[in-house]
N, C-alpha and C. Protein backbone atom coordinates (compact mmCIF):
# COMPACT_ATOMS: atom_id res chain seq x y z
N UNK A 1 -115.93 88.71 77.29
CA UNK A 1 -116.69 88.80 76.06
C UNK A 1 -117.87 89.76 76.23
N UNK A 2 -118.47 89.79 77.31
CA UNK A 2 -120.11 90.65 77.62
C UNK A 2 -119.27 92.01 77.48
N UNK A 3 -117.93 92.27 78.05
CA UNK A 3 -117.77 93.63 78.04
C UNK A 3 -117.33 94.03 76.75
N UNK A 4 -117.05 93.13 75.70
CA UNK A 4 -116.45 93.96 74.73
C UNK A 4 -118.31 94.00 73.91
N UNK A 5 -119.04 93.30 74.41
CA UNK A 5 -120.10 93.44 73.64
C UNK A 5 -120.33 95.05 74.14
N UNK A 6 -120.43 95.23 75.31
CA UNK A 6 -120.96 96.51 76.22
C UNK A 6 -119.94 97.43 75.26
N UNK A 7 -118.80 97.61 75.16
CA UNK A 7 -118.06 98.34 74.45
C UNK A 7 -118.46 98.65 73.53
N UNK A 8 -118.67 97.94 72.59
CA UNK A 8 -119.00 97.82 71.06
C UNK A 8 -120.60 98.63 71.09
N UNK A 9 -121.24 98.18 71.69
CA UNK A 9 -122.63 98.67 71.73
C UNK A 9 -122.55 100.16 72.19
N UNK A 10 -121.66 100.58 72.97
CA UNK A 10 -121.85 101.93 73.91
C UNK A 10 -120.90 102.75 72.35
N UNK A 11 -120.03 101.96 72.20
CA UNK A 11 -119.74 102.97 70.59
C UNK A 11 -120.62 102.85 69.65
N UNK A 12 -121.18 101.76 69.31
CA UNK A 12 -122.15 102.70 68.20
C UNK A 12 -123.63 103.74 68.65
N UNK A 13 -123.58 103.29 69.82
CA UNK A 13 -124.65 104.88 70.47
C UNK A 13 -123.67 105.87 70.37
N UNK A 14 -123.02 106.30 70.79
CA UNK A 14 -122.05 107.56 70.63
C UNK A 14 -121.68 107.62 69.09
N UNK A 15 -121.74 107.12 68.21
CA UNK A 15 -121.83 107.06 67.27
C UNK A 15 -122.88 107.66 66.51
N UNK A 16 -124.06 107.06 66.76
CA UNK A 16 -125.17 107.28 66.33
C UNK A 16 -125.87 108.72 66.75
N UNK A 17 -124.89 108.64 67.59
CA UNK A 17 -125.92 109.97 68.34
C UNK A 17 -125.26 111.33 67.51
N UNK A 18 -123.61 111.42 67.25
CA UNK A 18 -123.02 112.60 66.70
C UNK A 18 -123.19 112.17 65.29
N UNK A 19 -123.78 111.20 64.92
CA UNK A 19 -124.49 111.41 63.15
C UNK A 19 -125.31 112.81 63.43
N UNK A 20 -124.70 113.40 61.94
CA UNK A 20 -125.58 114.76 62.31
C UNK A 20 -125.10 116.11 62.94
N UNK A 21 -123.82 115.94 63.93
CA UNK A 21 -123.54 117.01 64.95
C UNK A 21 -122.23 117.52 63.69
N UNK A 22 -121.60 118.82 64.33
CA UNK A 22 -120.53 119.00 63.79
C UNK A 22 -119.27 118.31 64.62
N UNK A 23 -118.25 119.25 64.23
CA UNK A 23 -116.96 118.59 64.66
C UNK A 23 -117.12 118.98 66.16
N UNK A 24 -117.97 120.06 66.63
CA UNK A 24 -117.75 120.31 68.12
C UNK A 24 -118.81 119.64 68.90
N UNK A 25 -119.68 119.11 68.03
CA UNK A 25 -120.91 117.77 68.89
C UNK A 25 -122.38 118.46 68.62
N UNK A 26 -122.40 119.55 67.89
CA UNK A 26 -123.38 120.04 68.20
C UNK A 26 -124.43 120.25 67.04
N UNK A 27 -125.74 119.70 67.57
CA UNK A 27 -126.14 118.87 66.42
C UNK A 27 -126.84 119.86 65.53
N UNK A 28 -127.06 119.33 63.94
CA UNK A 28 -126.95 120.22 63.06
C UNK A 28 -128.55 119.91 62.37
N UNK A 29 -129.61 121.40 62.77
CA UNK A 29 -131.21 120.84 62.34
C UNK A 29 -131.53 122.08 61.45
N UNK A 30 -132.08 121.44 60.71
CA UNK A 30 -132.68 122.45 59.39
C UNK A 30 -133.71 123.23 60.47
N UNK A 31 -134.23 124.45 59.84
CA UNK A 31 -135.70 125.60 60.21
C UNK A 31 -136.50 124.03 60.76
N UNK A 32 -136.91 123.35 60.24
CA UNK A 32 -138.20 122.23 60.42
C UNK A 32 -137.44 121.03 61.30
N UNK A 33 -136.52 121.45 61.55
CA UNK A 33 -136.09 119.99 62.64
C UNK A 33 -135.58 118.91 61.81
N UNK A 34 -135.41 118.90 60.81
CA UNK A 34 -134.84 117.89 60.16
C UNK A 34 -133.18 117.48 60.50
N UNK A 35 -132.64 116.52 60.87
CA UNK A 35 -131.29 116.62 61.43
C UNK A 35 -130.20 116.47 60.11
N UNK A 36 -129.38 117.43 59.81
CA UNK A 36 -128.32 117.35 59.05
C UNK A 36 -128.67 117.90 57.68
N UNK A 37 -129.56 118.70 56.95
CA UNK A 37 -130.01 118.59 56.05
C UNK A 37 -129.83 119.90 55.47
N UNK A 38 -128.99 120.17 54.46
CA UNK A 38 -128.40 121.52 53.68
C UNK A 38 -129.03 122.00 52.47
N UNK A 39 -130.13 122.74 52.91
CA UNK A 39 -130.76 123.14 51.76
C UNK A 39 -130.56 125.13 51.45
N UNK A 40 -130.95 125.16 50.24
CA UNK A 40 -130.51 126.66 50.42
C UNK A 40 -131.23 127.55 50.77
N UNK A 41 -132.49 127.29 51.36
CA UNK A 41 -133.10 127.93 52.73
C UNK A 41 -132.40 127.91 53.82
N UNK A 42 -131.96 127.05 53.87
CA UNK A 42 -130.88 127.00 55.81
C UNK A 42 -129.47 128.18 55.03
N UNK A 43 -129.76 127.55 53.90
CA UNK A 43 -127.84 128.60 53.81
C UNK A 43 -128.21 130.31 53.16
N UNK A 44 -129.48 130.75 53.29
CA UNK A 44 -129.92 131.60 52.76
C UNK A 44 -130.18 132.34 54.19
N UNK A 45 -131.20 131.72 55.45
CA UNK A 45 -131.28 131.83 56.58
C UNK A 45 -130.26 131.90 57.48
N UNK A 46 -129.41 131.40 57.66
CA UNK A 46 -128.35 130.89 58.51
C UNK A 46 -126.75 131.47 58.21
N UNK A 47 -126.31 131.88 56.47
CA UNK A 47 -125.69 132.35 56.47
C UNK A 47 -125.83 133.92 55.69
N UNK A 48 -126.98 133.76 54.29
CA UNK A 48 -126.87 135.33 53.80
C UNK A 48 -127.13 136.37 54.45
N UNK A 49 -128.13 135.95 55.06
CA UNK A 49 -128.83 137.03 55.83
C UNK A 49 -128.37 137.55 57.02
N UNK A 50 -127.69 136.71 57.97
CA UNK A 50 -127.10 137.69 58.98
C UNK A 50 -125.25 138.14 58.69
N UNK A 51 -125.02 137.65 57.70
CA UNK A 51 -123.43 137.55 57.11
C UNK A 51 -123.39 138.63 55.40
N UNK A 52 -124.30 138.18 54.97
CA UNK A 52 -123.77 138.38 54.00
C UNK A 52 -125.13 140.01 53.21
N UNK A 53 -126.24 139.90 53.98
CA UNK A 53 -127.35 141.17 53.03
C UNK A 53 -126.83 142.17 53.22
N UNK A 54 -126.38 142.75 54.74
CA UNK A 54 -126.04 143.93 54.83
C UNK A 54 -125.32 144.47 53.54
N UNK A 55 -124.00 143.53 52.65
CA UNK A 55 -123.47 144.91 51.57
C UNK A 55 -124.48 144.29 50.24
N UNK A 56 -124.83 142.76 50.41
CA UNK A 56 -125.18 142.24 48.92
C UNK A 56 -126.61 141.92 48.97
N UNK A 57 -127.22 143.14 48.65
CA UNK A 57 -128.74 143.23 48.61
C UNK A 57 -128.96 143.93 47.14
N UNK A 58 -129.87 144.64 47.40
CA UNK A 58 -130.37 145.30 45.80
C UNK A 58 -129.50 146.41 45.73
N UNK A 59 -128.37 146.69 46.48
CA UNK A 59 -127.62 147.76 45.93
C UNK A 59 -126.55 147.14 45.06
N UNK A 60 -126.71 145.72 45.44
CA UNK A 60 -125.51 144.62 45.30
C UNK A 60 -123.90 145.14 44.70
N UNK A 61 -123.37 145.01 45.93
CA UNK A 61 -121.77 144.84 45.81
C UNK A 61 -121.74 144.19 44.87
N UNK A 62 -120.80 144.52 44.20
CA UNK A 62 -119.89 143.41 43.33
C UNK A 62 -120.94 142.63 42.24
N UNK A 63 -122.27 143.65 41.91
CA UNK A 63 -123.19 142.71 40.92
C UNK A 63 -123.62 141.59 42.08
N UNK A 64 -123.44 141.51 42.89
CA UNK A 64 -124.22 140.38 43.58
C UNK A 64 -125.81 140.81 45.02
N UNK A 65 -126.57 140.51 44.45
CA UNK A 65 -127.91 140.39 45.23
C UNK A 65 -128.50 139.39 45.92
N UNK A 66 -128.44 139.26 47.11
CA UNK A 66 -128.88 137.89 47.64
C UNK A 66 -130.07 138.20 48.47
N UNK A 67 -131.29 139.27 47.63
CA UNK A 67 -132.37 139.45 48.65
C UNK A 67 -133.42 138.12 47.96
N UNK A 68 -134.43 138.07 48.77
CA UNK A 68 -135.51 137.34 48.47
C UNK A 68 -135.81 137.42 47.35
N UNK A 69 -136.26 136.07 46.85
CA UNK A 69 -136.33 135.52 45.35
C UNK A 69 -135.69 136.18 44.67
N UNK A 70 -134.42 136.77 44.33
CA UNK A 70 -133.38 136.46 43.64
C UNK A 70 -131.86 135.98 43.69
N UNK A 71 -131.83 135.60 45.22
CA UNK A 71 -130.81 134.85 45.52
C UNK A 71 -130.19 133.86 44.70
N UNK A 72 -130.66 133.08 44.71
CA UNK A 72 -130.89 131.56 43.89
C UNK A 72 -130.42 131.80 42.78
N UNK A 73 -131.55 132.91 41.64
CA UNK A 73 -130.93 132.84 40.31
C UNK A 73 -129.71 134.01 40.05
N UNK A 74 -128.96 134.26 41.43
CA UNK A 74 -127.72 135.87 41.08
C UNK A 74 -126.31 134.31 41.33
N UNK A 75 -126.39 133.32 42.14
CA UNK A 75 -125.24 132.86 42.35
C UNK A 75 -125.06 131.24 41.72
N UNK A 76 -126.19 130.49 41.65
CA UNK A 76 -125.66 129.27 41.48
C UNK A 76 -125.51 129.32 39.61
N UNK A 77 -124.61 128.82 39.21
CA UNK A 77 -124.03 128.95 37.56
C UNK A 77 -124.04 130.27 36.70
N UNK A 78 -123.76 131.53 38.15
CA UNK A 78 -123.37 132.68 37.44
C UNK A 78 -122.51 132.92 37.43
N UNK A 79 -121.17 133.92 36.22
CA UNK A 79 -120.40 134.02 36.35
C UNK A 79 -120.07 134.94 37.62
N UNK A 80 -118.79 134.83 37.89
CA UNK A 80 -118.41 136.19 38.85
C UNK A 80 -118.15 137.19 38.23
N UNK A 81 -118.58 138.84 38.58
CA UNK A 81 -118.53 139.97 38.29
C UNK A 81 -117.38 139.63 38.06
N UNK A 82 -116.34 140.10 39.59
CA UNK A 82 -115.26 140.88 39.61
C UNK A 82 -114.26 139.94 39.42
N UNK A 83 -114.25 138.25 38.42
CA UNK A 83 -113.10 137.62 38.81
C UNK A 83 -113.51 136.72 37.28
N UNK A 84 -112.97 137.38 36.24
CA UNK A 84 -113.58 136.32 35.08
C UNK A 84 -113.15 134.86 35.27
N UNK A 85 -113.46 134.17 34.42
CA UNK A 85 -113.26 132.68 34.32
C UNK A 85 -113.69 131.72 35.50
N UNK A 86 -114.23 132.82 36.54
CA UNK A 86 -115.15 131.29 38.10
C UNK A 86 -116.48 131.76 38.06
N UNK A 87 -117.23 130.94 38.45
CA UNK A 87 -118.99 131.04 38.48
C UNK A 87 -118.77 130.98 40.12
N UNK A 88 -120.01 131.95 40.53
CA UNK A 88 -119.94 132.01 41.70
C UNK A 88 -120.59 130.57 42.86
N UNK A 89 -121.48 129.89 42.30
CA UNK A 89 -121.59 128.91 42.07
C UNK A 89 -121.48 127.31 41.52
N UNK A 90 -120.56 126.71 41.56
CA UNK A 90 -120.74 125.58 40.53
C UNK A 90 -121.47 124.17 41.11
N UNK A 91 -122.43 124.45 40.56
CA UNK A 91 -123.50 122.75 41.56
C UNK A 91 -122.71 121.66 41.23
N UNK A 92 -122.49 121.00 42.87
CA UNK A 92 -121.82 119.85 43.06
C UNK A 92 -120.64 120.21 42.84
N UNK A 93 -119.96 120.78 43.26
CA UNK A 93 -118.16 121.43 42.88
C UNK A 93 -118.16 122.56 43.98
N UNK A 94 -117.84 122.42 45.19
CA UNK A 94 -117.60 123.65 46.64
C UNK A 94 -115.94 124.26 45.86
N UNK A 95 -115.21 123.29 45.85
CA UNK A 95 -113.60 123.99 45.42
C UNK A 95 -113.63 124.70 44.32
N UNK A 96 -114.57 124.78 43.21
CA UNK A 96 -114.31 125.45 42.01
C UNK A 96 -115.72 126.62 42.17
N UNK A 97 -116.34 126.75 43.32
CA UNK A 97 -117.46 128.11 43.27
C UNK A 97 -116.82 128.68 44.42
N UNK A 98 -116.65 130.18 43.40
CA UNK A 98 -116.00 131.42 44.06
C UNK A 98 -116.53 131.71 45.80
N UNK A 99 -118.04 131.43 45.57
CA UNK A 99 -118.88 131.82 46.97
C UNK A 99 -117.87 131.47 47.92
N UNK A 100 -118.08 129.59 47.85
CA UNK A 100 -117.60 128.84 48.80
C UNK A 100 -116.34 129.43 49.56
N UNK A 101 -114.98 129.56 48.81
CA UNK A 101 -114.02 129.91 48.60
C UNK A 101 -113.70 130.94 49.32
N UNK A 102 -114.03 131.98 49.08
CA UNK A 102 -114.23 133.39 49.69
C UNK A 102 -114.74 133.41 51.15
N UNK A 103 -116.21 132.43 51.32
CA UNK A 103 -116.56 132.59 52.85
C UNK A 103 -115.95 131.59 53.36
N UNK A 104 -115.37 130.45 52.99
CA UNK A 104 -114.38 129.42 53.79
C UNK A 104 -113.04 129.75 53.90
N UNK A 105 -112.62 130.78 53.46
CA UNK A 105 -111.30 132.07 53.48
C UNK A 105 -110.09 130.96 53.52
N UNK A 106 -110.58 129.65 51.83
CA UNK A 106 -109.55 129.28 51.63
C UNK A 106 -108.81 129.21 50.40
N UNK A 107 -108.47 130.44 50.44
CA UNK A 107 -107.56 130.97 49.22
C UNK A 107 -108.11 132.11 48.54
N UNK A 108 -107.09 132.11 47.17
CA UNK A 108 -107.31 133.08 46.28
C UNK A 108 -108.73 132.94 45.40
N UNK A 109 -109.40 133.65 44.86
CA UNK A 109 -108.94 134.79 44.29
C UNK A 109 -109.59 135.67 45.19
N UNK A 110 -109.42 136.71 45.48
CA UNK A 110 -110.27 137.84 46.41
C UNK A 110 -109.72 137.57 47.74
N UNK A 111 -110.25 138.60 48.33
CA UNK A 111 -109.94 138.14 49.79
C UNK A 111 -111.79 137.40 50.16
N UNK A 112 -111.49 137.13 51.97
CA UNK A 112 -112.44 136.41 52.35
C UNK A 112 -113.39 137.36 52.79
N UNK A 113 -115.06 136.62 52.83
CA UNK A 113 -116.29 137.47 53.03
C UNK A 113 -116.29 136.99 54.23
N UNK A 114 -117.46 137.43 55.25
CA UNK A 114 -117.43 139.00 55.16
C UNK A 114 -116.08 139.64 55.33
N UNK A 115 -115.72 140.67 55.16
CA UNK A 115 -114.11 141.42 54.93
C UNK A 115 -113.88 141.77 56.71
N UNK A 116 -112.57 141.58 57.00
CA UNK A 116 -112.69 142.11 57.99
C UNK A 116 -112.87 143.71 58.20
N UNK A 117 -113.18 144.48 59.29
CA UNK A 117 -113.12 143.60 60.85
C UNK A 117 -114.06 142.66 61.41
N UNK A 118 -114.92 142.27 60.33
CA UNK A 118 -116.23 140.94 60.47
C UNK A 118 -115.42 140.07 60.96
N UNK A 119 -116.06 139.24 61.85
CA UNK A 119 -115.18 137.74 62.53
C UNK A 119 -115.55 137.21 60.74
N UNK A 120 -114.76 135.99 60.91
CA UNK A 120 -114.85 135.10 59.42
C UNK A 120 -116.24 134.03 60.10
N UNK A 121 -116.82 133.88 59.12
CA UNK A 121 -117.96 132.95 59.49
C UNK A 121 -117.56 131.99 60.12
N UNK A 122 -118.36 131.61 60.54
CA UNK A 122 -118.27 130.36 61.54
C UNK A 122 -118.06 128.60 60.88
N UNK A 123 -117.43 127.87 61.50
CA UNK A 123 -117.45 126.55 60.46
C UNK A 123 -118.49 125.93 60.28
N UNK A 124 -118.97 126.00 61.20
CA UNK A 124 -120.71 125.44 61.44
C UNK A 124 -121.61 125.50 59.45
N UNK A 125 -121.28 126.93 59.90
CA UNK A 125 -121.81 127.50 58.12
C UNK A 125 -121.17 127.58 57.35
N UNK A 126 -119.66 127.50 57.06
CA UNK A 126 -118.93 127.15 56.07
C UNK A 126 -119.31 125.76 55.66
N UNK A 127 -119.31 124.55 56.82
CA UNK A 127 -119.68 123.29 56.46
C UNK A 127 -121.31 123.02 55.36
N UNK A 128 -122.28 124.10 56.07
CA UNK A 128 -123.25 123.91 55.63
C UNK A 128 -123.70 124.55 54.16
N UNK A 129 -122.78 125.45 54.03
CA UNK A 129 -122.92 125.86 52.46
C UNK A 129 -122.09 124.76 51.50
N UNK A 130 -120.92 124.04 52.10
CA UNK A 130 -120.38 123.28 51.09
C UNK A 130 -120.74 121.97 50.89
N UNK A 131 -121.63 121.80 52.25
CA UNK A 131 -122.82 120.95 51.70
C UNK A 131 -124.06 120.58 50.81
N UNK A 132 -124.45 121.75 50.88
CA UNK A 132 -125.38 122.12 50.06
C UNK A 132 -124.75 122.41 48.30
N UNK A 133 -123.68 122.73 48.54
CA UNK A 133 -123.27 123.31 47.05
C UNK A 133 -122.80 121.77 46.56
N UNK A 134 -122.05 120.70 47.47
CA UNK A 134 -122.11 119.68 47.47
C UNK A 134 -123.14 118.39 46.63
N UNK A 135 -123.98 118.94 47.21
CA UNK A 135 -125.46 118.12 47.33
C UNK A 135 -125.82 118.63 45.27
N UNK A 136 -125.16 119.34 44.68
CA UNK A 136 -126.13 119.85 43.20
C UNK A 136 -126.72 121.48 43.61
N UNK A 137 -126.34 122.22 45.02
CA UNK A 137 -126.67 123.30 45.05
C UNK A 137 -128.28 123.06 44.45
N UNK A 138 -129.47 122.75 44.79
CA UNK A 138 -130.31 122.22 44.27
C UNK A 138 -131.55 123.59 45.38
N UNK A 139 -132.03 124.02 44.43
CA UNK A 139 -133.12 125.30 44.87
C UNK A 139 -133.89 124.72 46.41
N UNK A 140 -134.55 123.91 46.58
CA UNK A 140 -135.22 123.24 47.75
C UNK A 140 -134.37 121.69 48.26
């Protein structure tokens, strides 16, 4: 009986501890240390900017601009330029906003961002944008 207590107890520490981590253990902290927390500063930090400014800045590809303070109001409940009938955004809906879609390179319409020969983003940040878009896509 003591050992299945020891059991039971040693799983919910291992438990407790990958609250928070991804699928590879590795734990997931906002800019401020906050553990697990998808805001669109982390997905602005973490994924536009080293993935995605180089083509979609103020020259913006495809009608899309994701420089400082106008990120926010170019993608969440805008339509898409180049793909009528999807918003590139839809708060609280990852499967029906084009963004998601495109950088989680799962499916149509378009091909996936960044285009190759870019590696495809990482899951780490696929997870964390469809969290956030998850969450109401919500400015802070």
């Amino acid at each position: 009986m003591r050992r299945r207590h020891l059991l039971l107890a040693a799983a919910a520490a291992v438990g407790g501890a990958l609250a928070g981590c991804t699928d590879r253990g590795e734990r997931i902290v906002d800019p401020v240390g906050r553990p697990d927390v998808a805001t669109f500063a982390r997905v602005r930090a973490e994924l536009f900017i080293p993935h995605c400014i180089a083509c979609h800045n103020t020259a913006g590809e495809a009608g899309l601009d994701l420089s400082d303070n106008v990120a926010y109001g170019a993608i969440v409940g805008v339509d898409a330029v180049l793909f009528p009938g999807w918003k590139r955004i839809v708060a609280g809906d990852p499967a029906a906003s084009l963004l998601y879609i495109k950088v989680a390179a799962s499916g149509q319409p378009g091909s996936r961002m960044p285009p190759a020969p870019a590696a495809p983003v990482d899951t780490v940040l696929v997870s964390l944008l469809r969290r956030w878009i998850a969450a109401g896509a919500p400015a802070e």
